[in-house]
PDB file of N, CA and C in Angstrom:
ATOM      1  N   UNK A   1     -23.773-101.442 -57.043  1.00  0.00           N
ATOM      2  CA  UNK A   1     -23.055-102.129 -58.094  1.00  0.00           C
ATOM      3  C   UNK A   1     -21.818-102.838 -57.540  1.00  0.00           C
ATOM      4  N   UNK A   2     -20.962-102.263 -56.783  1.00  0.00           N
ATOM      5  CA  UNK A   2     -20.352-103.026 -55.972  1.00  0.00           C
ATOM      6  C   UNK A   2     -20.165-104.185 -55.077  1.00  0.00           C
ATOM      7  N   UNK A   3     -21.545-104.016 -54.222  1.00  0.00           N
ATOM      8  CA  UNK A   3     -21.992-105.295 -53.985  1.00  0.00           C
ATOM      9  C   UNK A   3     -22.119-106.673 -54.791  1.00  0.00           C
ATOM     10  N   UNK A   4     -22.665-106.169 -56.139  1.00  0.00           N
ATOM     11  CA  UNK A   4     -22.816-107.106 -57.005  1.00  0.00           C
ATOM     12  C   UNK A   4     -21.498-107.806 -57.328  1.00  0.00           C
ATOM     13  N   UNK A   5     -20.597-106.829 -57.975  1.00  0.00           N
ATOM     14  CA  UNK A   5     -19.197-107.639 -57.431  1.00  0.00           C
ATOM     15  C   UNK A   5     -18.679-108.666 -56.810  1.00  0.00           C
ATOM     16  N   UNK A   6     -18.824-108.008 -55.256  1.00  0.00           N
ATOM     17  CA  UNK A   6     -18.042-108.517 -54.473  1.00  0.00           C
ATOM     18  C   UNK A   6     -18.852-109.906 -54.319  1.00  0.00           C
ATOM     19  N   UNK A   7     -20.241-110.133 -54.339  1.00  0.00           N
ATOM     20  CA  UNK A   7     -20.868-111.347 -53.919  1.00  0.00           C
ATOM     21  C   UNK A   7     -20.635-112.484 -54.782  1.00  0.00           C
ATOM     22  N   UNK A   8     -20.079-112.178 -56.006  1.00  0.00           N
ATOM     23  CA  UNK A   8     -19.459-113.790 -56.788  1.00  0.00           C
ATOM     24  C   UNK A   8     -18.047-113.516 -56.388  1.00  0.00           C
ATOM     25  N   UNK A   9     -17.659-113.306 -55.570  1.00  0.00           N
ATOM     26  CA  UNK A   9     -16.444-113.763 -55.153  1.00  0.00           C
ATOM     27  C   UNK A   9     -16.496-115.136 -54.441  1.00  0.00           C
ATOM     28  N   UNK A  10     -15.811-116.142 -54.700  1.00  0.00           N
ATOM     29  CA  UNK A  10     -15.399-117.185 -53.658  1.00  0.00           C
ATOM     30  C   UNK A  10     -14.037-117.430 -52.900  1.00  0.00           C
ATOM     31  N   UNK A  11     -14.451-118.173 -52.460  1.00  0.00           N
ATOM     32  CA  UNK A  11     -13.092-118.022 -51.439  1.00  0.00           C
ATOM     33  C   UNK A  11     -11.674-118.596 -51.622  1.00  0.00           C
ATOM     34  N   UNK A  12     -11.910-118.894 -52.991  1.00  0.00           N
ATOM     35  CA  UNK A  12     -10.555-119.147 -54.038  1.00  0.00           C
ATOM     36  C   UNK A  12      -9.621-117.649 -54.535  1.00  0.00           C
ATOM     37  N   UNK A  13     -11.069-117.033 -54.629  1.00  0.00           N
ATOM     38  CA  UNK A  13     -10.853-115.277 -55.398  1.00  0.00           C
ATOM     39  C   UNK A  13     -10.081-114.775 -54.133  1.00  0.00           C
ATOM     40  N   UNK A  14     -10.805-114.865 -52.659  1.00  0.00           N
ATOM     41  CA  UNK A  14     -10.552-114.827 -51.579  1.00  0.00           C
ATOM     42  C   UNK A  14      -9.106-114.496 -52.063  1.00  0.00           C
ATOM     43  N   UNK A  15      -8.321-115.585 -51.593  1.00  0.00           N
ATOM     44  CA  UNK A  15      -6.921-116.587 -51.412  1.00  0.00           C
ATOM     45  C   UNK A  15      -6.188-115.995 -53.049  1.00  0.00           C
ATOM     46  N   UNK A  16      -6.420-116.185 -53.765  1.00  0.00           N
ATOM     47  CA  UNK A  16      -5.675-115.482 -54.434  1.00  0.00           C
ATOM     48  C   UNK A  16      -5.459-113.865 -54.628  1.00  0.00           C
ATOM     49  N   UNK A  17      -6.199-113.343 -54.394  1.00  0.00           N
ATOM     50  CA  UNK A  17      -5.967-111.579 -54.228  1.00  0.00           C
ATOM     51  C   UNK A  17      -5.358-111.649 -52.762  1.00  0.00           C
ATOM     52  N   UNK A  18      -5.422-112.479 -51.319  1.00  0.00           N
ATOM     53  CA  UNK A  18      -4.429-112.504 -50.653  1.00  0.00           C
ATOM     54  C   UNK A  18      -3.484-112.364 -50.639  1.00  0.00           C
ATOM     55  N   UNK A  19      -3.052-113.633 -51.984  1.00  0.00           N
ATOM     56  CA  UNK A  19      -1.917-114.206 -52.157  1.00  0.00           C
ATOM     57  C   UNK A  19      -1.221-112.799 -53.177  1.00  0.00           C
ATOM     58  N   UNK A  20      -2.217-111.966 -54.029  1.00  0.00           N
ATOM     59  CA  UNK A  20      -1.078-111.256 -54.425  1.00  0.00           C
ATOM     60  C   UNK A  20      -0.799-109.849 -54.181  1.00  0.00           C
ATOM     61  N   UNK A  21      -1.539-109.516 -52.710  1.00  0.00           N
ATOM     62  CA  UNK A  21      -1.437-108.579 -52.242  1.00  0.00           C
ATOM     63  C   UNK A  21       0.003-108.823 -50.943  1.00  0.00           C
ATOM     64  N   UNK A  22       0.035-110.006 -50.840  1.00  0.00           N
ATOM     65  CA  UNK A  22       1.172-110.333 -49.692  1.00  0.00           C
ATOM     66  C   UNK A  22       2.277-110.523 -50.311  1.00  0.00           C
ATOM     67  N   UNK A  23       2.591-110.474 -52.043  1.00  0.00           N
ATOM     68  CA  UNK A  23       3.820-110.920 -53.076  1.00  0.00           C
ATOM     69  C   UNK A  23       3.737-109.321 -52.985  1.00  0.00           C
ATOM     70  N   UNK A  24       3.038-108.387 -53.241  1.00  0.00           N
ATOM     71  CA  UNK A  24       3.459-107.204 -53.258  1.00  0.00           C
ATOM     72  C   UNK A  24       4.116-106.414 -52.245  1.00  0.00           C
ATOM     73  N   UNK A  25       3.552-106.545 -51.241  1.00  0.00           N
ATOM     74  CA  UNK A  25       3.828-106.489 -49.612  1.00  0.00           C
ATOM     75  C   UNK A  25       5.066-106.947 -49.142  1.00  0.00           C
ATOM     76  N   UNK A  26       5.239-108.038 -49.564  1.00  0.00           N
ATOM     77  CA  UNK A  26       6.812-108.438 -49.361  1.00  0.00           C
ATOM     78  C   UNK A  26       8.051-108.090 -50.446  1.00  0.00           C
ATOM     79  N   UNK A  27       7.573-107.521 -51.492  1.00  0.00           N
ATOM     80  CA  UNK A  27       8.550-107.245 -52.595  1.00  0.00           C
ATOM     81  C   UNK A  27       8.630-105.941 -51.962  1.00  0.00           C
ATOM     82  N   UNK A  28       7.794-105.236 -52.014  1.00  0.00           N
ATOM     83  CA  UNK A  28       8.158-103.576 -51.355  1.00  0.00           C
ATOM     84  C   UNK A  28       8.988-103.598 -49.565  1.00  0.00           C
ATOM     85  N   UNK A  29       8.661-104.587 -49.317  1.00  0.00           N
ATOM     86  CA  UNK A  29      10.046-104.745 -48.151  1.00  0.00           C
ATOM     87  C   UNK A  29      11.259-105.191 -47.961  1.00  0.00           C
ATOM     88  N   UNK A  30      11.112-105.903 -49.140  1.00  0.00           N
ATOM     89  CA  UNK A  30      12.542-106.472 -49.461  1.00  0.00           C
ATOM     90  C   UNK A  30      13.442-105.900 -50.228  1.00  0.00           C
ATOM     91  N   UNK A  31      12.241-104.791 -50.941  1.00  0.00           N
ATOM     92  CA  UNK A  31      13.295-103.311 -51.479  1.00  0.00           C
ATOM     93  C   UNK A  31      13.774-102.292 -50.953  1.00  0.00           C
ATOM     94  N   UNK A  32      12.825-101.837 -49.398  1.00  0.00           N
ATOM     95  CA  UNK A  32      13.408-101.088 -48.946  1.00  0.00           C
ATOM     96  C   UNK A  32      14.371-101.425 -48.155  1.00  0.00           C
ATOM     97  N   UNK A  33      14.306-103.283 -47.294  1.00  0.00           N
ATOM     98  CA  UNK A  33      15.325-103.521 -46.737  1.00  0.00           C
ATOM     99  C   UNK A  33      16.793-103.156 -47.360  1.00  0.00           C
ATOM    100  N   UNK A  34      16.914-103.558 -48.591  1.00  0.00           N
ATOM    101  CA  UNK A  34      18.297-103.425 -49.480  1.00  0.00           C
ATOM    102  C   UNK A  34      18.528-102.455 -49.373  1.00  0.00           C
ATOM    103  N   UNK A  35      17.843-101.269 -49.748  1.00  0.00           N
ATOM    104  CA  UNK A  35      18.105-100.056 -50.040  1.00  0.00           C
ATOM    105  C   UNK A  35      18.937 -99.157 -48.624  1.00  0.00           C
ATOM    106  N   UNK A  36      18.378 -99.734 -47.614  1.00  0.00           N
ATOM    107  CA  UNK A  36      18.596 -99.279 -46.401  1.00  0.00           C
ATOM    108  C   UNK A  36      20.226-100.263 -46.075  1.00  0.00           C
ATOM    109  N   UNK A  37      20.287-101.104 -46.600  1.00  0.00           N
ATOM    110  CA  UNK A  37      21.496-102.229 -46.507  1.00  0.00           C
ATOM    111  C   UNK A  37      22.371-101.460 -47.187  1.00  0.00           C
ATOM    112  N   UNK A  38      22.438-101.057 -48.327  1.00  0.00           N
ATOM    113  CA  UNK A  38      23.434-100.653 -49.284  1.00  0.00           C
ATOM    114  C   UNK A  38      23.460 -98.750 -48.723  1.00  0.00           C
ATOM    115  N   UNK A  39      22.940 -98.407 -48.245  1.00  0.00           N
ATOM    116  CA  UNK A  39      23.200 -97.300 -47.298  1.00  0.00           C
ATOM    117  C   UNK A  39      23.850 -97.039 -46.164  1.00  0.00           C
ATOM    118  N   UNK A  40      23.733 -97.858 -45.278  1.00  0.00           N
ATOM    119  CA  UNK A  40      24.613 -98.542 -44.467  1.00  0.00           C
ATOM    120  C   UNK A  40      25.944 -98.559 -44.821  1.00  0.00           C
ATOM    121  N   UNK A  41      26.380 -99.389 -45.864  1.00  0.00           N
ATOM    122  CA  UNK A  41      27.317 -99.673 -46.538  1.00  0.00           C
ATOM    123  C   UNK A  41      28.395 -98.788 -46.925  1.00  0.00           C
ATOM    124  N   UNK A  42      27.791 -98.395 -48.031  1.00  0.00           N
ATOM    125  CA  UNK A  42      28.266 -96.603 -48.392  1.00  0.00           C
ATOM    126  C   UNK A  42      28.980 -95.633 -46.953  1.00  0.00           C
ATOM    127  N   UNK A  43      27.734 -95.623 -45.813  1.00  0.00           N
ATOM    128  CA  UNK A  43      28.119 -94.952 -44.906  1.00  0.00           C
ATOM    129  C   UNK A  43      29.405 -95.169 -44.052  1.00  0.00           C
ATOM    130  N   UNK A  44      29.898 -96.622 -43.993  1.00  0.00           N
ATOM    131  CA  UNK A  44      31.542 -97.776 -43.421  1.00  0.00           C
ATOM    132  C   UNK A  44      31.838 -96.969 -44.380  1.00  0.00           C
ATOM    133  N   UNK A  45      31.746 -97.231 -45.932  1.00  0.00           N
ATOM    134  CA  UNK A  45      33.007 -96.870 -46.765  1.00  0.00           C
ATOM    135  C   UNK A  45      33.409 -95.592 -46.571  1.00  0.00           C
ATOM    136  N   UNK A  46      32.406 -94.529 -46.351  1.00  0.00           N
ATOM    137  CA  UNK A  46      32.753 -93.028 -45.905  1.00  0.00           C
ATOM    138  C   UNK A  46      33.126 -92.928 -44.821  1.00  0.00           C
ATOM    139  N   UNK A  47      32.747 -93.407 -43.330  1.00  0.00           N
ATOM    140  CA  UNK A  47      33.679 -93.709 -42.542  1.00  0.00           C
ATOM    141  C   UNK A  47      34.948 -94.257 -42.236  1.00  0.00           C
ATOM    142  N   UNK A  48      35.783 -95.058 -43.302  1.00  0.00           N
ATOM    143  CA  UNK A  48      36.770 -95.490 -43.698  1.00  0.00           C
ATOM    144  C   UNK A  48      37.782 -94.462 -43.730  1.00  0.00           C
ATOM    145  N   UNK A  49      36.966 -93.724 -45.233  1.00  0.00           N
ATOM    146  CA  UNK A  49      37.867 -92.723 -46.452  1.00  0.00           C
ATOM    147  C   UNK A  49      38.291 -91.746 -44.955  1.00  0.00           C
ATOM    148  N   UNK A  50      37.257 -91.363 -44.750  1.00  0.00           N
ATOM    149  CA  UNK A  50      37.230 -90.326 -43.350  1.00  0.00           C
ATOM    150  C   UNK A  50      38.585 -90.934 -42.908  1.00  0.00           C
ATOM    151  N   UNK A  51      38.433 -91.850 -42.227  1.00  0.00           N
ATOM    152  CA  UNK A  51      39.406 -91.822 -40.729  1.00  0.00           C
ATOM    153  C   UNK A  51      41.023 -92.321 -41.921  1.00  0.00           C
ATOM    154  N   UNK A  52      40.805 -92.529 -43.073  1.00  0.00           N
ATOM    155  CA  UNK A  52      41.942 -92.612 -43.448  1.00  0.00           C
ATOM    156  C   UNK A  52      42.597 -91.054 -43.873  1.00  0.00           C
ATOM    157  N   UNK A  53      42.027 -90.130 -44.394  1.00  0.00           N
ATOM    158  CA  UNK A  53      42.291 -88.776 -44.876  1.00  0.00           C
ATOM    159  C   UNK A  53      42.201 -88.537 -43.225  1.00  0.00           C
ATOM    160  N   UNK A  54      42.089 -88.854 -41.782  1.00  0.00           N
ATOM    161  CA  UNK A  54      42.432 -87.812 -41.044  1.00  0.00           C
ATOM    162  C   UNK A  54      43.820 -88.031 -40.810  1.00  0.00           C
ATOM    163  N   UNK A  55      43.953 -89.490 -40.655  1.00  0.00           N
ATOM    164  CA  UNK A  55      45.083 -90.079 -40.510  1.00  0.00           C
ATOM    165  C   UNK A  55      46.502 -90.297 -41.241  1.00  0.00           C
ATOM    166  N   UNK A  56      46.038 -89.407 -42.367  1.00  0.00           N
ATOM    167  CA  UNK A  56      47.298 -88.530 -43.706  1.00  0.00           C
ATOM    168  C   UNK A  56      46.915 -87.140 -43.107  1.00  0.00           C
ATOM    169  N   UNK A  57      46.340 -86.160 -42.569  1.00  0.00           N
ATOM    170  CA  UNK A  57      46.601 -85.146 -41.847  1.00  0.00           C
ATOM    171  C   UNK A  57      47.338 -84.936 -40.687  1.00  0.00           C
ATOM    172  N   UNK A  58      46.808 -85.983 -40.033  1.00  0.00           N
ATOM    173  CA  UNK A  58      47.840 -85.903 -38.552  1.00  0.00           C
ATOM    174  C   UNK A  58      49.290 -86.670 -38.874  1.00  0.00           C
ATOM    175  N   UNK A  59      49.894 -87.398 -40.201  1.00  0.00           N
ATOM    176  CA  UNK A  59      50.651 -87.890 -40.090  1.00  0.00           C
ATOM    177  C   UNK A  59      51.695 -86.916 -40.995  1.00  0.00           C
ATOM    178  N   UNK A  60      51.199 -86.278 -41.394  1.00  0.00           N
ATOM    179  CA  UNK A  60      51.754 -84.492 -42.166  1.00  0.00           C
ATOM    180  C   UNK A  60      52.171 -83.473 -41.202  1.00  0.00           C
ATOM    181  N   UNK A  61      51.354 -84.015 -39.989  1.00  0.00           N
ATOM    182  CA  UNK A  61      51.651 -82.706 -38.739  1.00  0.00           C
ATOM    183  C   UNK A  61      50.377 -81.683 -39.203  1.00  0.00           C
ATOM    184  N   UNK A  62      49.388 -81.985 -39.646  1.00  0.00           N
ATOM    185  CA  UNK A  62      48.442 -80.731 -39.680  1.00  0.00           C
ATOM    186  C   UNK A  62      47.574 -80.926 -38.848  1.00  0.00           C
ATOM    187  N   UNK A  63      47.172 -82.003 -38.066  1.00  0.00           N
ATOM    188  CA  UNK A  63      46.682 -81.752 -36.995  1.00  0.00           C
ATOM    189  C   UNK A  63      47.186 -82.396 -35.707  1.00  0.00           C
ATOM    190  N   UNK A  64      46.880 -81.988 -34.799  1.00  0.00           N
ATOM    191  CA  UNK A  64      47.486 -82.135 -33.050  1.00  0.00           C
ATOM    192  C   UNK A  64      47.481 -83.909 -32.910  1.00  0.00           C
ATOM    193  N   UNK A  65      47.932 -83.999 -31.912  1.00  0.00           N
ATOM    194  CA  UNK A  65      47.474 -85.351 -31.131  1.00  0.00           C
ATOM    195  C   UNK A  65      45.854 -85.262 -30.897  1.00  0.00           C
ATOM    196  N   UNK A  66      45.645 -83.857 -29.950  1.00  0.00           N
ATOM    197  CA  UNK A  66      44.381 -84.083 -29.466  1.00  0.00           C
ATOM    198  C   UNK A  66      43.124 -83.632 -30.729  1.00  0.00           C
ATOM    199  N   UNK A  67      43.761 -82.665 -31.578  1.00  0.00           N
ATOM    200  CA  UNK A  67      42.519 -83.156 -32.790  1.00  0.00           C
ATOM    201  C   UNK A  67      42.706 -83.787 -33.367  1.00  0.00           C
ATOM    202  N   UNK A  68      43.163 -84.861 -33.317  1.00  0.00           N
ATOM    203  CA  UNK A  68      43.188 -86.365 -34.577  1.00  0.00           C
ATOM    204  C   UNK A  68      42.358 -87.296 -33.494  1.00  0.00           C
ATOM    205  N   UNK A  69      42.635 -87.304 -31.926  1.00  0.00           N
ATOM    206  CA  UNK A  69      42.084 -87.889 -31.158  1.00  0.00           C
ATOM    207  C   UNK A  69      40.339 -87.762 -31.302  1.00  0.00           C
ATOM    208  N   UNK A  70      39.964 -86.280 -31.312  1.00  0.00           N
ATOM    209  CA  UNK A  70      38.696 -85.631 -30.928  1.00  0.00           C
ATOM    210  C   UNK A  70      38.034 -85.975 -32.137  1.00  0.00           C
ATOM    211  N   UNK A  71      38.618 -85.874 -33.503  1.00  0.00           N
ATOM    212  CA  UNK A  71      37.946 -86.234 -34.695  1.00  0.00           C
ATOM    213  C   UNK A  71      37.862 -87.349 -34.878  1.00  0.00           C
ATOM    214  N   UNK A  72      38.271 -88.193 -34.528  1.00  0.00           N
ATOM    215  CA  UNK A  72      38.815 -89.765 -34.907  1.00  0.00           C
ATOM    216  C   UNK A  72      37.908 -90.378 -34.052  1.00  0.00           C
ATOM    217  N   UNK A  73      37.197 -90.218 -32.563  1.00  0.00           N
ATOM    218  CA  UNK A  73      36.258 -90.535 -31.588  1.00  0.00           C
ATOM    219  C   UNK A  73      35.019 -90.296 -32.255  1.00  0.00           C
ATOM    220  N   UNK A  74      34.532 -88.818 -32.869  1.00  0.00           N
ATOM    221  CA  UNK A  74      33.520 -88.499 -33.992  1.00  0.00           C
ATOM    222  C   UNK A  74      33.391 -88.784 -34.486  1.00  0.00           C
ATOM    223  N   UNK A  75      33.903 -89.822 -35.550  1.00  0.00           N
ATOM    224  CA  UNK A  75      33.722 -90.541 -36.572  1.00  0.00           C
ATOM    225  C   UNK A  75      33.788 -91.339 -36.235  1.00  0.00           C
ATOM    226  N   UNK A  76      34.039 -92.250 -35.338  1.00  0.00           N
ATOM    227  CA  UNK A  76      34.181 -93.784 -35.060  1.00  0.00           C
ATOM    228  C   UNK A  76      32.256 -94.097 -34.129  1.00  0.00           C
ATOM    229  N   UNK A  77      32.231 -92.470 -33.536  1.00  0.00           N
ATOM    230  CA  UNK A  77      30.935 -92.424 -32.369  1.00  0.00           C
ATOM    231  C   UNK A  77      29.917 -92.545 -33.803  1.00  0.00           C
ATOM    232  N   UNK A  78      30.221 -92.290 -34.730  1.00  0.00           N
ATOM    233  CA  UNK A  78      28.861 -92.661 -36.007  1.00  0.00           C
ATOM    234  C   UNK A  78      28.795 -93.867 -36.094  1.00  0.00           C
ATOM    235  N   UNK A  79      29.122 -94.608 -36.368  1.00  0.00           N
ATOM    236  CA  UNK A  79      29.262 -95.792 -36.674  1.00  0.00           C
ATOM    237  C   UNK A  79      28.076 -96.937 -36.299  1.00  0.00           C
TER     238      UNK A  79
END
């Protein structure tokens, strides 16, 4: 029964089930691209907040030279 199907297909049917299997194909990549973009994103802004809250710790005196140094390299080495 399948066969029967597929054999009135022409090669218009072809080209259009191409065509909207490659609109799907590219919409599902262009969603995960974003998604992965705006993750990214988020991750600077938390790297930001970070190195700004270390940098109100060490400027309080709660932490050393060398742990504001050691943390501040850790968070910058994410990036």
């Amino acid at each position: 029964m399948g066969e029967l199907m597929l054999s009135n297909l022409t090669g218009w049917h072809a080209l259009i089930i191409l065509g909207a299997l490659s609109t799907m194909v590219l919409v599902a990549l262009a969603i995960v691209f974003l998604a992965i973009r705006v993750a990214r994103r988020r991750q600077v802004g938390d790297h930001a907040d970070r190195l700004a809250q270390l940098e109100q710790l060490h400027a309080r005196g709660l932490l050393s030279d060398a742990e504001y140094a050691t943390k501040r390299q850790d968070i910058l080495g994410r990036l």
